[in-house]
C-alpha atoms as a PDB file:
ATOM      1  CA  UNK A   1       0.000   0.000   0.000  1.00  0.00           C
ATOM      2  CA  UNK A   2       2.599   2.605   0.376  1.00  0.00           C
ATOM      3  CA  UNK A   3       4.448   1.561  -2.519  1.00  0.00           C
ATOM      4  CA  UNK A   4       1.878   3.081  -4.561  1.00  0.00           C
ATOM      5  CA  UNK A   5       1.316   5.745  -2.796  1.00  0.00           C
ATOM      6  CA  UNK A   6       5.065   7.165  -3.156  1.00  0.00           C
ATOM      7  CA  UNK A   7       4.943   5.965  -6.930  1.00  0.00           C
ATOM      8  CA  UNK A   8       1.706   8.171  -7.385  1.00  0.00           C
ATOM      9  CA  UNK A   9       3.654  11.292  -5.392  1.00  0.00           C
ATOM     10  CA  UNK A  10       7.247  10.747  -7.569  1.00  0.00           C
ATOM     11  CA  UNK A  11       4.879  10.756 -10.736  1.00  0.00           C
ATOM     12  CA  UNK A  12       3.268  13.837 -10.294  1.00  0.00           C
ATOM     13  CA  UNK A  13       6.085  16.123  -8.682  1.00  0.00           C
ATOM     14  CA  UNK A  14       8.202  15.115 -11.831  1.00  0.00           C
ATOM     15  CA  UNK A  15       5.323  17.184 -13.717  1.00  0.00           C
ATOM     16  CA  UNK A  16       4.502  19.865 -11.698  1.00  0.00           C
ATOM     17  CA  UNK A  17       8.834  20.404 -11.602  1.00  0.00           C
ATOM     18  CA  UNK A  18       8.672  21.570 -15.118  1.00  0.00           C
ATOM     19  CA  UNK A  19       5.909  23.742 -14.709  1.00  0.00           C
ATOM     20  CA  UNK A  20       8.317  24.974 -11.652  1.00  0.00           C
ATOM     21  CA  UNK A  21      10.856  25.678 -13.394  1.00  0.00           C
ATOM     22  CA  UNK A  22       9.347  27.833 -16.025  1.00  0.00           C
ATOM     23  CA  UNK A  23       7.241  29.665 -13.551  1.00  0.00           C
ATOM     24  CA  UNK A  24      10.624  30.692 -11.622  1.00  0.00           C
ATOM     25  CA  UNK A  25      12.273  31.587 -15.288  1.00  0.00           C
ATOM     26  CA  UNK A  26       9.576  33.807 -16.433  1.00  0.00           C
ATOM     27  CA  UNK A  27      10.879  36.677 -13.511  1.00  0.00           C
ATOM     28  CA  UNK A  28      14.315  36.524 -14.835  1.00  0.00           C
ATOM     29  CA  UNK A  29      13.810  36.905 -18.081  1.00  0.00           C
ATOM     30  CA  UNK A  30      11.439  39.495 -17.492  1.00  0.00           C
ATOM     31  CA  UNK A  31      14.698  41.231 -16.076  1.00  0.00           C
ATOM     32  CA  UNK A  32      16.732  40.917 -18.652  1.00  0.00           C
ATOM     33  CA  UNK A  33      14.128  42.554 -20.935  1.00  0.00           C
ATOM     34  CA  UNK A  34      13.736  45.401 -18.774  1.00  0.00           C
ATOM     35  CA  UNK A  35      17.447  46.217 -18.292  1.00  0.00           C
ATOM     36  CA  UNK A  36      17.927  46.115 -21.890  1.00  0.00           C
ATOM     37  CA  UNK A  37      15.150  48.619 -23.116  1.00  0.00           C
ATOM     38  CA  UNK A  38      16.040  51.279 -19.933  1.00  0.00           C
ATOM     39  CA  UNK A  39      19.962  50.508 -20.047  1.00  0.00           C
ATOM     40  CA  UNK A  40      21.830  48.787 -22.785  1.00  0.00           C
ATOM     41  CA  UNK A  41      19.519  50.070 -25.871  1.00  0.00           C
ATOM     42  CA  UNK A  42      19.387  53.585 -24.935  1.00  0.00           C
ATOM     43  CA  UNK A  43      23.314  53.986 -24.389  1.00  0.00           C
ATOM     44  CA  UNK A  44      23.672  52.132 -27.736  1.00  0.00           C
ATOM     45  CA  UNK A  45      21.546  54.692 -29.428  1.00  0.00           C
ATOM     46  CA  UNK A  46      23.470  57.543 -27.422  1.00  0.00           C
ATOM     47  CA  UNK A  47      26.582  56.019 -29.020  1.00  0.00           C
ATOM     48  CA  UNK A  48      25.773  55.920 -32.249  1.00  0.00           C
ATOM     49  CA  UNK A  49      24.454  59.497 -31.950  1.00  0.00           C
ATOM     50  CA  UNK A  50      27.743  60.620 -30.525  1.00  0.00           C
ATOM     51  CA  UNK A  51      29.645  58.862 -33.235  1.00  0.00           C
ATOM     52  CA  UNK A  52      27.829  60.685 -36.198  1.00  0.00           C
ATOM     53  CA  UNK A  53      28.262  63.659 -34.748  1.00  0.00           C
ATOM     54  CA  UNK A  54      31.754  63.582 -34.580  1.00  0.00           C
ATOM     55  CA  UNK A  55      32.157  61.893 -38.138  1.00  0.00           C
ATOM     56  CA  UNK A  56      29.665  64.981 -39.229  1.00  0.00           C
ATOM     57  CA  UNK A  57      32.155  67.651 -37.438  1.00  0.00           C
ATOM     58  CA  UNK A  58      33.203  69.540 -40.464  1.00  0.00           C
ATOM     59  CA  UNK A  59      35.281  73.098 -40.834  1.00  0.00           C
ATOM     60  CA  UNK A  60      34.097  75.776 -39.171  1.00  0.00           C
ATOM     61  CA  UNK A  61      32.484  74.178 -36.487  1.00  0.00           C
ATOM     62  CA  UNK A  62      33.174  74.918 -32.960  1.00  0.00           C
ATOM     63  CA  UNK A  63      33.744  72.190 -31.221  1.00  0.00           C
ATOM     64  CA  UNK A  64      34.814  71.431 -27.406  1.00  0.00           C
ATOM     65  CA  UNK A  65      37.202  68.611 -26.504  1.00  0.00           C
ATOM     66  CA  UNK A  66      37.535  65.187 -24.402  1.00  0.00           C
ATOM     67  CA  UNK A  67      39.844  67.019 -22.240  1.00  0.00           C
ATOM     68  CA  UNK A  68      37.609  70.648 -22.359  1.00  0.00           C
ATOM     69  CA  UNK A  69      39.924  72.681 -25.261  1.00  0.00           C
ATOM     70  CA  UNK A  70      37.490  74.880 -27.136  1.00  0.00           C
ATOM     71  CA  UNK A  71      38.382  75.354 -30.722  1.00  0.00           C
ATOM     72  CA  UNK A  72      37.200  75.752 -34.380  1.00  0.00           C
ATOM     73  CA  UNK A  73      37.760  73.439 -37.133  1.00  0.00           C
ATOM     74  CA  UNK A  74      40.458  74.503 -39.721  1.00  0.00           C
ATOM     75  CA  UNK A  75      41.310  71.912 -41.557  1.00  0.00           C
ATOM     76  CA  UNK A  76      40.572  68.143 -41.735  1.00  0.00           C
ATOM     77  CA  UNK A  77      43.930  66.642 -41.636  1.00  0.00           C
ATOM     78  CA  UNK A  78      42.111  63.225 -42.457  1.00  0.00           C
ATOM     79  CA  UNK A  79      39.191  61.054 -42.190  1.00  0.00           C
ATOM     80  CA  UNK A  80      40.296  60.689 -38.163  1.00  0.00           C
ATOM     81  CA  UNK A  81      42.092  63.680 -37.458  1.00  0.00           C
ATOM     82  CA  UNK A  82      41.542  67.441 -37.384  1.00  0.00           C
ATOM     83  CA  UNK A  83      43.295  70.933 -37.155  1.00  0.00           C
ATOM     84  CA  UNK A  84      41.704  72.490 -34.734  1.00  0.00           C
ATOM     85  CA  UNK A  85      42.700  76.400 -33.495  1.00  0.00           C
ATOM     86  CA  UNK A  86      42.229  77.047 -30.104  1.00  0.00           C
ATOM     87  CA  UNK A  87      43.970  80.653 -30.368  1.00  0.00           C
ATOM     88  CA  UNK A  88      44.581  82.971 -32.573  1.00  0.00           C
ATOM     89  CA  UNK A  89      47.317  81.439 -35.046  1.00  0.00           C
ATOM     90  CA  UNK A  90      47.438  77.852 -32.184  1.00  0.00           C
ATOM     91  CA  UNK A  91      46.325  75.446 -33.906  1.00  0.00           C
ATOM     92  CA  UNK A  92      46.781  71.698 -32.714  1.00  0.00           C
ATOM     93  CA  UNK A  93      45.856  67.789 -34.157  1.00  0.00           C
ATOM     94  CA  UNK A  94      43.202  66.343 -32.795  1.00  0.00           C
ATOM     95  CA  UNK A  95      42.143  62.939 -32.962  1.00  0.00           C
ATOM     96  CA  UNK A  96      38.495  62.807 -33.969  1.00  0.00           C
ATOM     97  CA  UNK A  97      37.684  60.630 -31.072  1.00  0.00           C
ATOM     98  CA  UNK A  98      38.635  63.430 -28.490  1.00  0.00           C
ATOM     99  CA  UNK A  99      35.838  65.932 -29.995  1.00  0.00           C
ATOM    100  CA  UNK A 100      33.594  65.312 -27.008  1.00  0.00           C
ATOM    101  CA  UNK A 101      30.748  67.908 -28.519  1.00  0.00           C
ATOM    102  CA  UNK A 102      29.973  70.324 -31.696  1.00  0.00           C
ATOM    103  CA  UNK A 103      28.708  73.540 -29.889  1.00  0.00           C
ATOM    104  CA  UNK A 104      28.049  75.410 -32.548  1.00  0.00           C
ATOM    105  CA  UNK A 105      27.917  74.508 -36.570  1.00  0.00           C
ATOM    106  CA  UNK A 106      29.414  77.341 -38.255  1.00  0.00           C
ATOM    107  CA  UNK A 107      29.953  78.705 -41.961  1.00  0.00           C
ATOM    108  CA  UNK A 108      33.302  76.611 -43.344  1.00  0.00           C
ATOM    109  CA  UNK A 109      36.618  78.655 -42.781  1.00  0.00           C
ATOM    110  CA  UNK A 110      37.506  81.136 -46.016  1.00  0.00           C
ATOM    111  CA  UNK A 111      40.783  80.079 -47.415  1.00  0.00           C
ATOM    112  CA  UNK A 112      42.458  83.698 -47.194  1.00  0.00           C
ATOM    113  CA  UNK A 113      45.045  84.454 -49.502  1.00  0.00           C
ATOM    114  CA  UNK A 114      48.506  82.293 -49.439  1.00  0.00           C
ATOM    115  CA  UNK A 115      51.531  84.184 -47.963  1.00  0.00           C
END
Protein backbone atom coordinates (compact mmCIF):
# COMPACT_ATOMS: atom_id res chain seq x y z
CA UNK A 1 0.00 0.00 0.00
CA UNK A 2 2.60 2.61 0.38
CA UNK A 3 4.45 1.56 -2.52
CA UNK A 4 1.88 3.08 -4.56
CA UNK A 5 1.32 5.74 -2.80
CA UNK A 6 5.06 7.17 -3.16
CA UNK A 7 4.94 5.97 -6.93
CA UNK A 8 1.71 8.17 -7.39
CA UNK A 9 3.65 11.29 -5.39
CA UNK A 10 7.25 10.75 -7.57
CA UNK A 11 4.88 10.76 -10.74
CA UNK A 12 3.27 13.84 -10.29
CA UNK A 13 6.09 16.12 -8.68
CA UNK A 14 8.20 15.12 -11.83
CA UNK A 15 5.32 17.18 -13.72
CA UNK A 16 4.50 19.86 -11.70
CA UNK A 17 8.83 20.40 -11.60
CA UNK A 18 8.67 21.57 -15.12
CA UNK A 19 5.91 23.74 -14.71
CA UNK A 20 8.32 24.97 -11.65
CA UNK A 21 10.86 25.68 -13.39
CA UNK A 22 9.35 27.83 -16.03
CA UNK A 23 7.24 29.66 -13.55
CA UNK A 24 10.62 30.69 -11.62
CA UNK A 25 12.27 31.59 -15.29
CA UNK A 26 9.58 33.81 -16.43
CA UNK A 27 10.88 36.68 -13.51
CA UNK A 28 14.32 36.52 -14.83
CA UNK A 29 13.81 36.90 -18.08
CA UNK A 30 11.44 39.50 -17.49
CA UNK A 31 14.70 41.23 -16.08
CA UNK A 32 16.73 40.92 -18.65
CA UNK A 33 14.13 42.55 -20.93
CA UNK A 34 13.74 45.40 -18.77
CA UNK A 35 17.45 46.22 -18.29
CA UNK A 36 17.93 46.12 -21.89
CA UNK A 37 15.15 48.62 -23.12
CA UNK A 38 16.04 51.28 -19.93
CA UNK A 39 19.96 50.51 -20.05
CA UNK A 40 21.83 48.79 -22.78
CA UNK A 41 19.52 50.07 -25.87
CA UNK A 42 19.39 53.59 -24.94
CA UNK A 43 23.31 53.99 -24.39
CA UNK A 44 23.67 52.13 -27.74
CA UNK A 45 21.55 54.69 -29.43
CA UNK A 46 23.47 57.54 -27.42
CA UNK A 47 26.58 56.02 -29.02
CA UNK A 48 25.77 55.92 -32.25
CA UNK A 49 24.45 59.50 -31.95
CA UNK A 50 27.74 60.62 -30.53
CA UNK A 51 29.65 58.86 -33.24
CA UNK A 52 27.83 60.69 -36.20
CA UNK A 53 28.26 63.66 -34.75
CA UNK A 54 31.75 63.58 -34.58
CA UNK A 55 32.16 61.89 -38.14
CA UNK A 56 29.66 64.98 -39.23
CA UNK A 57 32.15 67.65 -37.44
CA UNK A 58 33.20 69.54 -40.46
CA UNK A 59 35.28 73.10 -40.83
CA UNK A 60 34.10 75.78 -39.17
CA UNK A 61 32.48 74.18 -36.49
CA UNK A 62 33.17 74.92 -32.96
CA UNK A 63 33.74 72.19 -31.22
CA UNK A 64 34.81 71.43 -27.41
CA UNK A 65 37.20 68.61 -26.50
CA UNK A 66 37.53 65.19 -24.40
CA UNK A 67 39.84 67.02 -22.24
CA UNK A 68 37.61 70.65 -22.36
CA UNK A 69 39.92 72.68 -25.26
CA UNK A 70 37.49 74.88 -27.14
CA UNK A 71 38.38 75.35 -30.72
CA UNK A 72 37.20 75.75 -34.38
CA UNK A 73 37.76 73.44 -37.13
CA UNK A 74 40.46 74.50 -39.72
CA UNK A 75 41.31 71.91 -41.56
CA UNK A 76 40.57 68.14 -41.73
CA UNK A 77 43.93 66.64 -41.64
CA UNK A 78 42.11 63.22 -42.46
CA UNK A 79 39.19 61.05 -42.19
CA UNK A 80 40.30 60.69 -38.16
CA UNK A 81 42.09 63.68 -37.46
CA UNK A 82 41.54 67.44 -37.38
CA UNK A 83 43.30 70.93 -37.16
CA UNK A 84 41.70 72.49 -34.73
CA UNK A 85 42.70 76.40 -33.49
CA UNK A 86 42.23 77.05 -30.10
CA UNK A 87 43.97 80.65 -30.37
CA UNK A 88 44.58 82.97 -32.57
CA UNK A 89 47.32 81.44 -35.05
CA UNK A 90 47.44 77.85 -32.18
CA UNK A 91 46.33 75.45 -33.91
CA UNK A 92 46.78 71.70 -32.71
CA UNK A 93 45.86 67.79 -34.16
CA UNK A 94 43.20 66.34 -32.79
CA UNK A 95 42.14 62.94 -32.96
CA UNK A 96 38.50 62.81 -33.97
CA UNK A 97 37.68 60.63 -31.07
CA UNK A 98 38.63 63.43 -28.49
CA UNK A 99 35.84 65.93 -29.99
CA UNK A 100 33.59 65.31 -27.01
CA UNK A 101 30.75 67.91 -28.52
CA UNK A 102 29.97 70.32 -31.70
CA UNK A 103 28.71 73.54 -29.89
CA UNK A 104 28.05 75.41 -32.55
CA UNK A 105 27.92 74.51 -36.57
CA UNK A 106 29.41 77.34 -38.26
CA UNK A 107 29.95 78.70 -41.96
CA UNK A 108 33.30 76.61 -43.34
CA UNK A 109 36.62 78.66 -42.78
CA UNK A 110 37.51 81.14 -46.02
CA UNK A 111 40.78 80.08 -47.42
CA UNK A 112 42.46 83.70 -47.19
CA UNK A 113 45.05 84.45 -49.50
CA UNK A 114 48.51 82.29 -49.44
CA UNK A 115 51.53 84.18 -47.96
Amino acid sequence: MFITEAYAQTAAGAAGGLNDALVQLVPIVAMIAIVYFILWRPQQRRAKEQREMVQAARRGDTVVTSGGLIGKITKAVDDNEVELEVAPNVKVRLARSGIAEVRAKGEPVKDGPKA
